[in-house]
N, C-alpha and C. Protein backbone atom coordinates (compact mmCIF):
# COMPACT_ATOMS: atom_id res chain seq x y z
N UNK A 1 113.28 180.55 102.89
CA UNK A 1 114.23 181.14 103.80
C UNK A 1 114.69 180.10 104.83
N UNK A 2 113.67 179.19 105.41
CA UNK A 2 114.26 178.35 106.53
C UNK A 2 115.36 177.14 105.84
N UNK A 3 115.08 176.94 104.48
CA UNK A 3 115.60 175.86 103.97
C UNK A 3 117.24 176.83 103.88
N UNK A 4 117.31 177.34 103.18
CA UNK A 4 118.58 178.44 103.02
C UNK A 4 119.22 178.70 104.01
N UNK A 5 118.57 179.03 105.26
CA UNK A 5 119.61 179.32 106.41
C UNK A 5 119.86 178.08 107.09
N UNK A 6 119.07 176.57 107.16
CA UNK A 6 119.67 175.56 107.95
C UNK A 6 120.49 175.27 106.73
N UNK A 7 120.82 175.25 105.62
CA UNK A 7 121.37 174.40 104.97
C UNK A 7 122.90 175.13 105.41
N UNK A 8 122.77 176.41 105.44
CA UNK A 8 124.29 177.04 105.37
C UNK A 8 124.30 176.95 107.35
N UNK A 9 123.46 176.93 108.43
CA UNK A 9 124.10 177.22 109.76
C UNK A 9 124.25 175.60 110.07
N UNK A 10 123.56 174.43 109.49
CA UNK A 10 123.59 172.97 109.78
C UNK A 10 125.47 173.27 109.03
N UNK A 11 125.93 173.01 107.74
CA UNK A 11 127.18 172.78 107.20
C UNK A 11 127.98 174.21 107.98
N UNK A 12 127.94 175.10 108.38
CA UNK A 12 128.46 175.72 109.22
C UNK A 12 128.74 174.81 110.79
N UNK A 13 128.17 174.14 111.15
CA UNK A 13 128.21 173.13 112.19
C UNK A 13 127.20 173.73 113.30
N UNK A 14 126.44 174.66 113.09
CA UNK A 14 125.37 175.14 113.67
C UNK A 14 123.82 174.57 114.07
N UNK A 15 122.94 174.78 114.23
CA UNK A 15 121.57 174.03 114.45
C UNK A 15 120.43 175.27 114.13
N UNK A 16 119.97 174.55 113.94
CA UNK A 16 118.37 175.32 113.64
C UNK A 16 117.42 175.17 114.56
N UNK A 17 116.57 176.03 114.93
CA UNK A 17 115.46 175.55 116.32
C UNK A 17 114.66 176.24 115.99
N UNK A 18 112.96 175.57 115.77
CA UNK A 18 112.09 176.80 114.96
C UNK A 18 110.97 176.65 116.41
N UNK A 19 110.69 177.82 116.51
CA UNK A 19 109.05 177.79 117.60
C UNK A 19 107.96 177.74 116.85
N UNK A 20 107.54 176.77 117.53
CA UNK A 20 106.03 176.81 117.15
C UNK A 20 104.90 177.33 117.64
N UNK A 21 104.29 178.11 116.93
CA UNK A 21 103.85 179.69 117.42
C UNK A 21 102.69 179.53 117.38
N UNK A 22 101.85 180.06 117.98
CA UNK A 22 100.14 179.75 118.37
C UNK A 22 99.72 179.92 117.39
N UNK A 23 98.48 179.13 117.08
CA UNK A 23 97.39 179.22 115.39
C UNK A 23 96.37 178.72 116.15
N UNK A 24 94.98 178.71 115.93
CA UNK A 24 94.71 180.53 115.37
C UNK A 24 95.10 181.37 116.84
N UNK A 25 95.12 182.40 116.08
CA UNK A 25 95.42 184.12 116.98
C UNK A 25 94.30 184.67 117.00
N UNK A 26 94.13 184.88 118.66
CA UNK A 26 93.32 185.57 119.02
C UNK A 26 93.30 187.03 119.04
N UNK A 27 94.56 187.22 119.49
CA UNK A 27 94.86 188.26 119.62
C UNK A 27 96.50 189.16 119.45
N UNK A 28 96.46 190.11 119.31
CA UNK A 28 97.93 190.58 119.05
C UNK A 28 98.49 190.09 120.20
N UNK A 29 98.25 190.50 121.64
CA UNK A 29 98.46 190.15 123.26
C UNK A 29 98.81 188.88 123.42
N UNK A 30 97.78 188.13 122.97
CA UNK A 30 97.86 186.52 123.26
C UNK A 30 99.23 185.87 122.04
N UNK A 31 99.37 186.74 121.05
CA UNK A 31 100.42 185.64 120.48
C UNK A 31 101.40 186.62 120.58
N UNK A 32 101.78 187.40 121.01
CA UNK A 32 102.83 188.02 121.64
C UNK A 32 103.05 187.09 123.22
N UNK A 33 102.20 187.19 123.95
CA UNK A 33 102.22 186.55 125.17
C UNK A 33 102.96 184.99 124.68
N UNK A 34 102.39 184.04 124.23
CA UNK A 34 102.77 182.69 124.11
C UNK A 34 103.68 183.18 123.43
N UNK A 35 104.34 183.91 122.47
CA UNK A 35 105.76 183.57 121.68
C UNK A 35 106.81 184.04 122.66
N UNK A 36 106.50 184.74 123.61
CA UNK A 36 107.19 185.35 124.86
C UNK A 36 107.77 184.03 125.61
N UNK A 37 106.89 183.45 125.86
CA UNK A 37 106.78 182.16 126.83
C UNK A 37 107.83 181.05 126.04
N UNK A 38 107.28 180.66 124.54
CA UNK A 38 108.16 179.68 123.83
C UNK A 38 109.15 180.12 124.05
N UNK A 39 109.93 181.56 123.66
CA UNK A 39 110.78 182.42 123.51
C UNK A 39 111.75 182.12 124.33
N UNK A 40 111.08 182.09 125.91
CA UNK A 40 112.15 182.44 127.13
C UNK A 40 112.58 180.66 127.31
N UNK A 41 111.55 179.85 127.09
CA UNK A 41 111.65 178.24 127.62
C UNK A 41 112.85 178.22 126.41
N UNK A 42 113.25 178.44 125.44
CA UNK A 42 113.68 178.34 124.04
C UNK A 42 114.96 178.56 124.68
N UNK A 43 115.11 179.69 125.16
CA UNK A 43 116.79 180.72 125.46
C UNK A 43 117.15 180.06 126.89
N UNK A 44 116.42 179.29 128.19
CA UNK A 44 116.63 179.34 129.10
C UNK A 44 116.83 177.71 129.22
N UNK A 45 116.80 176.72 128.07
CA UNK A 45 117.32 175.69 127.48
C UNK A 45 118.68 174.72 127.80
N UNK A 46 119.18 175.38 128.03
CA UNK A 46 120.52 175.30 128.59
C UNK A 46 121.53 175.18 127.17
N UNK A 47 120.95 175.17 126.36
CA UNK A 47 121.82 175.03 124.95
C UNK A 47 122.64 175.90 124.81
N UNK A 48 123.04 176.03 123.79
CA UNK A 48 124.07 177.44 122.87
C UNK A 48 123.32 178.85 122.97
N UNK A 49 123.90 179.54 123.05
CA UNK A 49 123.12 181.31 122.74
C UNK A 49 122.75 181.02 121.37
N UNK A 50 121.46 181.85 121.25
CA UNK A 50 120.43 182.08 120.00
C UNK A 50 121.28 183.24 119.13
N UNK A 51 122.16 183.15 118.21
CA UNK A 51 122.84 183.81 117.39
C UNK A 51 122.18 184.79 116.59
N UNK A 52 121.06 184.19 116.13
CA UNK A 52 120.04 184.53 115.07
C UNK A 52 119.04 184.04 115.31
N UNK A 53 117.96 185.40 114.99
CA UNK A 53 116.50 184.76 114.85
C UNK A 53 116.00 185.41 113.54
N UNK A 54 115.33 184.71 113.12
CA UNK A 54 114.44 185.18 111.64
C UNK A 54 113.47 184.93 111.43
N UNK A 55 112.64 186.10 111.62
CA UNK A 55 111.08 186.83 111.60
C UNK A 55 110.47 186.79 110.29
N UNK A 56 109.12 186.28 110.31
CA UNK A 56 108.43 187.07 109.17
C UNK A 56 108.15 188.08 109.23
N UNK A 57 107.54 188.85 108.05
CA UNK A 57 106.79 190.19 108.61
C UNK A 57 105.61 189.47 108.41
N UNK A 58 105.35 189.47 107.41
CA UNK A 58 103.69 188.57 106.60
C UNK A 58 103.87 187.40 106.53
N UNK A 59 103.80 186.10 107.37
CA UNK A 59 103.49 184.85 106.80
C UNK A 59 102.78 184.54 105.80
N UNK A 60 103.33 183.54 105.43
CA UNK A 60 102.77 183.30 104.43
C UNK A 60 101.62 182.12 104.16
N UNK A 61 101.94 181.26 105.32
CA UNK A 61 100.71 180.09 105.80
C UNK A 61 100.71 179.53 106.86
N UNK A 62 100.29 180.36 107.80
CA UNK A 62 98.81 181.15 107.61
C UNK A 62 99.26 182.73 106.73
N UNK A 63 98.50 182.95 106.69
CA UNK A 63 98.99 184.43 106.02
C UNK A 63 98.47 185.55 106.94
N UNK A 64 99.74 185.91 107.71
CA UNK A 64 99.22 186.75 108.85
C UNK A 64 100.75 187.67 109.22
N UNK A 65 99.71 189.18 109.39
CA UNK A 65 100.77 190.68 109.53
C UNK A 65 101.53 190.14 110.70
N UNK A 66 102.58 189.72 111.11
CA UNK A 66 103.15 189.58 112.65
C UNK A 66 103.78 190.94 113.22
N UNK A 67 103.41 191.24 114.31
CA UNK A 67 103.98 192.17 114.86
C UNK A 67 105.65 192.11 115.00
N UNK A 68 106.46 192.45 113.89
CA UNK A 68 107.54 192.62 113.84
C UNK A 68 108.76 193.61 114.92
N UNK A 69 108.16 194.54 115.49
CA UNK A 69 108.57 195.39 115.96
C UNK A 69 108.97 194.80 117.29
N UNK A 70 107.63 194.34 118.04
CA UNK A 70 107.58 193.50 119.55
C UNK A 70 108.39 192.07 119.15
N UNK A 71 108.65 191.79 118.42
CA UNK A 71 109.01 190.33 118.53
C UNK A 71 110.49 190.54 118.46
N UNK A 72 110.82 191.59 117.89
CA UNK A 72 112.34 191.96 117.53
C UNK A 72 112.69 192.62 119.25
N UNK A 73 111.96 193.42 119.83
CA UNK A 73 112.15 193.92 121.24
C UNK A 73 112.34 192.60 121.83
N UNK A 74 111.71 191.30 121.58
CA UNK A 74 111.42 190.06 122.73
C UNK A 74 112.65 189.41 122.33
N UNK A 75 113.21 189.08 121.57
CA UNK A 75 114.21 189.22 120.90
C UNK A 75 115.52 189.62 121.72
N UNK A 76 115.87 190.96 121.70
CA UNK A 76 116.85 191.71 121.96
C UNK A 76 116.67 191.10 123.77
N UNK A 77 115.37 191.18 124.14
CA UNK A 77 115.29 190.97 125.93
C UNK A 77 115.94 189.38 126.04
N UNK A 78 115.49 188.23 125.53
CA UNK A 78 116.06 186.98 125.54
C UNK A 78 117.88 186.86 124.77
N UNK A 79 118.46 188.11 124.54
CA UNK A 79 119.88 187.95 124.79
C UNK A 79 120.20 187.46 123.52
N UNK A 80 119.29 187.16 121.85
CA UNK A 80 119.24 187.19 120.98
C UNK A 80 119.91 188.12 120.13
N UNK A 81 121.43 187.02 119.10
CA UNK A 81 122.14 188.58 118.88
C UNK A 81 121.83 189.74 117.89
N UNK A 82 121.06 188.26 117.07
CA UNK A 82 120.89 189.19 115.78
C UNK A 82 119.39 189.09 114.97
N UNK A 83 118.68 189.94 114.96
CA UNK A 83 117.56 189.26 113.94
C UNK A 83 117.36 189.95 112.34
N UNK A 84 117.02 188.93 112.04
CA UNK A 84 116.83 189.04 110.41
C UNK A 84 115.58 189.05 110.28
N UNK A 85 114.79 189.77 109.60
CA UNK A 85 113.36 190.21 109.12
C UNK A 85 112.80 189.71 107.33
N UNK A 86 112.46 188.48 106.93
CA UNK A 86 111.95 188.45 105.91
C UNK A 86 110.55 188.85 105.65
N UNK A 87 111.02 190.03 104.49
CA UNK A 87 110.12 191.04 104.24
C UNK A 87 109.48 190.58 103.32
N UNK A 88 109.51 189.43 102.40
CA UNK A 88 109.09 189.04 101.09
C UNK A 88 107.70 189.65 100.58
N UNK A 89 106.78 189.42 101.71
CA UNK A 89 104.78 190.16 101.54
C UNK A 89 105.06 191.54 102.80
N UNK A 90 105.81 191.97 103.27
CA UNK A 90 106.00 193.16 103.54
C UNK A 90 105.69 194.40 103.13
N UNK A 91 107.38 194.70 102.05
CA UNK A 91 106.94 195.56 101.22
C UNK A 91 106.20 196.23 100.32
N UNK A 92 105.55 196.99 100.02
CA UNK A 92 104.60 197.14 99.11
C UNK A 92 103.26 196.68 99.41
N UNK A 93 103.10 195.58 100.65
CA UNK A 93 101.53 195.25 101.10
C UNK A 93 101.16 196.18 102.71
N UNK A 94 102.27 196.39 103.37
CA UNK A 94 102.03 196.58 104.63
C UNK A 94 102.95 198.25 104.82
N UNK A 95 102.61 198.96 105.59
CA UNK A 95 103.51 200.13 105.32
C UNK A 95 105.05 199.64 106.08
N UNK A 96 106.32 199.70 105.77
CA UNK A 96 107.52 199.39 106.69
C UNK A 96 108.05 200.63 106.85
N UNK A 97 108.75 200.47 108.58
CA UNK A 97 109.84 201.43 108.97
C UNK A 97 110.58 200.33 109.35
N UNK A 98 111.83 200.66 108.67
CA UNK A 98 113.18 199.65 108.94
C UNK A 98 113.90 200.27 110.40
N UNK A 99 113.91 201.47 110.32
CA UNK A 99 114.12 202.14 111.78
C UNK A 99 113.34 201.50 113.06
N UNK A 100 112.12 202.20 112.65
CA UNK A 100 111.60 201.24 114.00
C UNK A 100 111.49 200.18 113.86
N UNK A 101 111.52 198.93 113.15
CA UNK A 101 111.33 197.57 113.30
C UNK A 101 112.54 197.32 113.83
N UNK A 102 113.55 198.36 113.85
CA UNK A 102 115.01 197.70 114.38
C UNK A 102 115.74 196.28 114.27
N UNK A 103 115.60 195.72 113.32
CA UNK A 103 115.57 194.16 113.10
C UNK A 103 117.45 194.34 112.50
N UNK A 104 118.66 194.00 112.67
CA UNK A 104 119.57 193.91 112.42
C UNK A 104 119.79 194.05 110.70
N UNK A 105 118.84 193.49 109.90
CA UNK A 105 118.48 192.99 108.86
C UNK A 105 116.92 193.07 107.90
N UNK A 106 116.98 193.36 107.24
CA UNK A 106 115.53 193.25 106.73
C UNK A 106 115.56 192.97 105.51
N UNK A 107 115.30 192.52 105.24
CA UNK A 107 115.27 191.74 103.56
C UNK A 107 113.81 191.75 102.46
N UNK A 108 113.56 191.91 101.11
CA UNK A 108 112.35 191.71 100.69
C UNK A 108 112.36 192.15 99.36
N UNK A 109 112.08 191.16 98.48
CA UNK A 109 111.79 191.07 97.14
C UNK A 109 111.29 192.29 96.46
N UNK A 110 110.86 192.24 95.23
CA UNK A 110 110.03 193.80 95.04
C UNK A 110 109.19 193.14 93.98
N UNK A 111 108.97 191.81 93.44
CA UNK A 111 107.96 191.47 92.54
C UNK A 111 106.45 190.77 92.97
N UNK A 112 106.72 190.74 94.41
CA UNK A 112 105.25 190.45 94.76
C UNK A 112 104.49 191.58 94.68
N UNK A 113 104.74 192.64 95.89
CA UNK A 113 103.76 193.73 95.77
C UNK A 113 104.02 195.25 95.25
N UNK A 114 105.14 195.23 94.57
CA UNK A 114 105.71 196.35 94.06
C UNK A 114 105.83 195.98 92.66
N UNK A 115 105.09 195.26 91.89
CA UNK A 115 105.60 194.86 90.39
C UNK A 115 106.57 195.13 89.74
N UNK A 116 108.01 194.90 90.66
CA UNK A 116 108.94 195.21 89.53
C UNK A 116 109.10 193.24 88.97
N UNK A 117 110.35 193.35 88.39
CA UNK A 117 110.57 192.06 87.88
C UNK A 117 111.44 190.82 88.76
N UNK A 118 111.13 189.73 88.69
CA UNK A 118 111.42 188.71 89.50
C UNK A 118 113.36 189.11 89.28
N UNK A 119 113.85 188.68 90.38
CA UNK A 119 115.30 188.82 90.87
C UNK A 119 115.50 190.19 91.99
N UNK A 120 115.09 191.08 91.70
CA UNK A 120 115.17 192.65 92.01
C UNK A 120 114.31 192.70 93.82
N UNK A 121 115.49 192.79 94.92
CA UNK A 121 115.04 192.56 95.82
C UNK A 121 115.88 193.93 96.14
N UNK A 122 115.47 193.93 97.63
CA UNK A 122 116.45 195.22 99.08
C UNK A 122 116.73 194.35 99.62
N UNK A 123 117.39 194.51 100.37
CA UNK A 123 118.40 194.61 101.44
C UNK A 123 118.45 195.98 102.55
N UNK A 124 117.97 195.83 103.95
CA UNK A 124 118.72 196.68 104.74
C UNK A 124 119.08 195.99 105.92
N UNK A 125 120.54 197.04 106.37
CA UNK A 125 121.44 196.37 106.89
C UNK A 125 121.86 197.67 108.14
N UNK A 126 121.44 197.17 109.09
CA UNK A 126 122.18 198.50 110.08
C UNK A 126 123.64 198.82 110.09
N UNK A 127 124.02 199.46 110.01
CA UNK A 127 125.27 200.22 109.54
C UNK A 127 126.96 199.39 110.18
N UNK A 128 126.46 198.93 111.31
CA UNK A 128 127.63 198.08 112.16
C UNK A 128 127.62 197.04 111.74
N UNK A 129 126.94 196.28 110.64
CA UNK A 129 127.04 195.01 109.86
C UNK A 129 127.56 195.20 108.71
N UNK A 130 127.37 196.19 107.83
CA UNK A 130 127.95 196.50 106.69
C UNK A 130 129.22 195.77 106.10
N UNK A 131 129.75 196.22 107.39
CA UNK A 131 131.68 195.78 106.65
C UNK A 131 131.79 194.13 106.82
N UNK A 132 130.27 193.23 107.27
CA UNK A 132 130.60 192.05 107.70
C UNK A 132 130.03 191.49 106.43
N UNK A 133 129.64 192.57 105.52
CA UNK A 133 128.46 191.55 104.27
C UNK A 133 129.09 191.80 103.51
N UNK A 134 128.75 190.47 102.15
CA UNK A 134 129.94 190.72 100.93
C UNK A 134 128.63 189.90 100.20
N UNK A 135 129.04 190.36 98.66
CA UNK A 135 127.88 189.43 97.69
C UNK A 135 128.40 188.06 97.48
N UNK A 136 127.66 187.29 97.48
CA UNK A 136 127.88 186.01 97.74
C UNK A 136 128.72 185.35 95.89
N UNK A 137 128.79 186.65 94.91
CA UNK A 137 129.64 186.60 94.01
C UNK A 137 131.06 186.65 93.88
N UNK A 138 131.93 186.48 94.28
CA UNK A 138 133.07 187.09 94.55
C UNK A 138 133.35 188.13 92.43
N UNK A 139 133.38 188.97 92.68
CA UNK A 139 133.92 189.87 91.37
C UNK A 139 135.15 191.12 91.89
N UNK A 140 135.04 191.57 91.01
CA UNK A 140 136.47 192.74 91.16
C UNK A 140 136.26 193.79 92.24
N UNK A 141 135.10 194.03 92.50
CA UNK A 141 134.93 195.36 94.02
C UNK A 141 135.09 194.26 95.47
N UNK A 142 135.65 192.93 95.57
CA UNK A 142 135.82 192.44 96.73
C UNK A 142 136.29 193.18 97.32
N UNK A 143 135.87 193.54 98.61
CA UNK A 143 136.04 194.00 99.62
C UNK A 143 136.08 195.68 100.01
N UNK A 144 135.02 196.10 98.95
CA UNK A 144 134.77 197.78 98.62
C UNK A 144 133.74 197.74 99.47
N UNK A 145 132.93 197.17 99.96
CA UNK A 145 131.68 197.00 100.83
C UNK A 145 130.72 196.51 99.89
N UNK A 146 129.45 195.98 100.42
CA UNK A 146 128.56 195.32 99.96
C UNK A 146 127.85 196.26 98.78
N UNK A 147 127.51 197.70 98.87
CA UNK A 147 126.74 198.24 98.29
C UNK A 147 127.96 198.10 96.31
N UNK A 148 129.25 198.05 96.81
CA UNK A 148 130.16 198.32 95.74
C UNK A 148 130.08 196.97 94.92
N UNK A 149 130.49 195.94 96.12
CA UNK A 149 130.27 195.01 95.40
C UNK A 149 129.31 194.17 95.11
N UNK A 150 127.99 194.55 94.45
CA UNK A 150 127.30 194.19 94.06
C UNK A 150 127.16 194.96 92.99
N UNK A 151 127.83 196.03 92.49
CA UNK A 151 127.54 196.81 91.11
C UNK A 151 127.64 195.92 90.44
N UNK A 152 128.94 195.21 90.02
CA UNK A 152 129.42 194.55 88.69
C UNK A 152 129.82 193.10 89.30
N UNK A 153 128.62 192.31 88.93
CA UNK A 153 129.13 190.81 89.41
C UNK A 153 129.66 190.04 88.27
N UNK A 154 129.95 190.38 87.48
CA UNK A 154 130.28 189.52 86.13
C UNK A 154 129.22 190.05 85.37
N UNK A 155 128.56 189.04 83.80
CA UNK A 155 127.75 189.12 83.03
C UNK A 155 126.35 188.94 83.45
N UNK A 156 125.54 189.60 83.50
CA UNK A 156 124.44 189.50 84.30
C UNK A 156 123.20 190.78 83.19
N UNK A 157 122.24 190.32 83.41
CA UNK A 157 120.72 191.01 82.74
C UNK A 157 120.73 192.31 83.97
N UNK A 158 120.98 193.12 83.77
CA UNK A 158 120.70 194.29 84.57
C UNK A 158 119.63 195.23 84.11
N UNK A 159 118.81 194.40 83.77
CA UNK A 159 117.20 195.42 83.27
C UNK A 159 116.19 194.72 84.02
N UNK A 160 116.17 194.21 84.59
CA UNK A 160 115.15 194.15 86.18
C UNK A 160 115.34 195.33 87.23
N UNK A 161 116.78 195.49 87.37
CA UNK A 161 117.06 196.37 88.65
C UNK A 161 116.53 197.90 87.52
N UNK A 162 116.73 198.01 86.57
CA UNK A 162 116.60 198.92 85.65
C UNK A 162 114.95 199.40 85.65
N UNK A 163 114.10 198.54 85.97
CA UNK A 163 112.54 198.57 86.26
C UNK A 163 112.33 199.20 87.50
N UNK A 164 113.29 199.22 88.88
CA UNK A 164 112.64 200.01 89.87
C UNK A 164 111.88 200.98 89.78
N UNK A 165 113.04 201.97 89.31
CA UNK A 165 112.22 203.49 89.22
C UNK A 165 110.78 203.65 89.07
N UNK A 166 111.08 202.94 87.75
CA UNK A 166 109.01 203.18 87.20
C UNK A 166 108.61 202.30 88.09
N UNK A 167 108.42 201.01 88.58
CA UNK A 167 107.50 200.47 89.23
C UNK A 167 107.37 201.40 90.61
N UNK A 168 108.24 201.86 91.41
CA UNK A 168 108.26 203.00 92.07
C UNK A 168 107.05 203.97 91.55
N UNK A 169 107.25 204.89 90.83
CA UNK A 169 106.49 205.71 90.23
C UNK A 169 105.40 205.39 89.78
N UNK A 170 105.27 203.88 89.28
CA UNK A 170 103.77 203.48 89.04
C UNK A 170 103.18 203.54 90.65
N UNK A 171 103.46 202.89 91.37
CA UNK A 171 102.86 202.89 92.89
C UNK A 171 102.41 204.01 92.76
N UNK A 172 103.53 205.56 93.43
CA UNK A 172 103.57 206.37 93.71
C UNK A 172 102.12 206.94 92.92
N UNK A 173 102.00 206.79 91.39
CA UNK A 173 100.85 207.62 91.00
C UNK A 173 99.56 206.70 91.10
N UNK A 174 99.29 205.14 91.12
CA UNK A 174 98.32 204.81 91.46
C UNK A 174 98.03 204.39 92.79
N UNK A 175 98.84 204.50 93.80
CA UNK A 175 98.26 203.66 94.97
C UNK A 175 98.73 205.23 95.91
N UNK A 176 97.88 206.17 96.11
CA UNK A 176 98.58 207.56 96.76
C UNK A 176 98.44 206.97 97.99
């Protein structure tokens, strides 16, 4: 994800600025507290406004639950416009509310902890972004909205997305 978004906000003529966030964690308090602190020294910089920020839910190394919810609130308080939530070890490992995490964005695969098949991810998108997202395919539903145009991108294997259901339903009957 970090490589993907500097490559497109660097050639956008943008910058990237990552915090470096306390290891080890003591505590939920204490690395809420210090990412507070990086947070505000970060925004109070004198640089450009923070456009975007993008959260893990689950790191991945270290491999640790981050309080998504508070960081997205610390977030919104430092004048931060938009945050994006990569959900990748999220879903299916940790319980999610996209509501309350309130994150502009939330994103997350479904073949790590939901066994469906590699490609087959979500997307959620709070409703006032919608008309700003398009599939990065251009095909014949341009400009029907994102959910349209992503039906028919051209020639494509559409039996991964075809696996939800049951991997759904497998959960549902083994993991109650």
């Amino acid at each position: 994800v970090r490589k993907c978004f500097s490559h497109y906000f660097v050639g956008a003529g943008g910058a990237v600025c990552e915090l470096e966030l306390p290891f080890p964690v003591h505590s939920k308090e204490g690395f809420l507290r210090e990412t507070k602190r990086a947070l505000h020294k970060l925004c109070s910089g004198g640089a450009s406004p923070i456009r975007l920020a993008v959260l893990d839910h689950v790191s991945s190394m270290p491999s640790m639950l981050l309080p998504v919810e508070e960081l997205v609130k610390l977030c919104r308080c430092c004048g931060i416009q938009l945050v994006f939530v990569d959900g990748a070890h999220g879903l299916g490992n940790v319980d999610v509310d996209v509501e309350a995490i309130d994150a502009d964005f939330y994103v997350s695969n479904l073949h790590k902890w939901m066994f469906a098949p590699p490609t087959v991810a979500v997307m959620h998108s709070k409703a006032e972004h919608l008309a700003e997202l398009h599939h990065p395919i251009v095909s014949h539903n341009l400009g029907k909205g994102i959910a349209r145009e992503s039906e028919w991108v051209g020639t494509r294997d559409y039996s991964a997305l075809l696996c939800v259901p049951e991997a759904l339903r497998f959960l549902a009957e083994e993991i109650p």
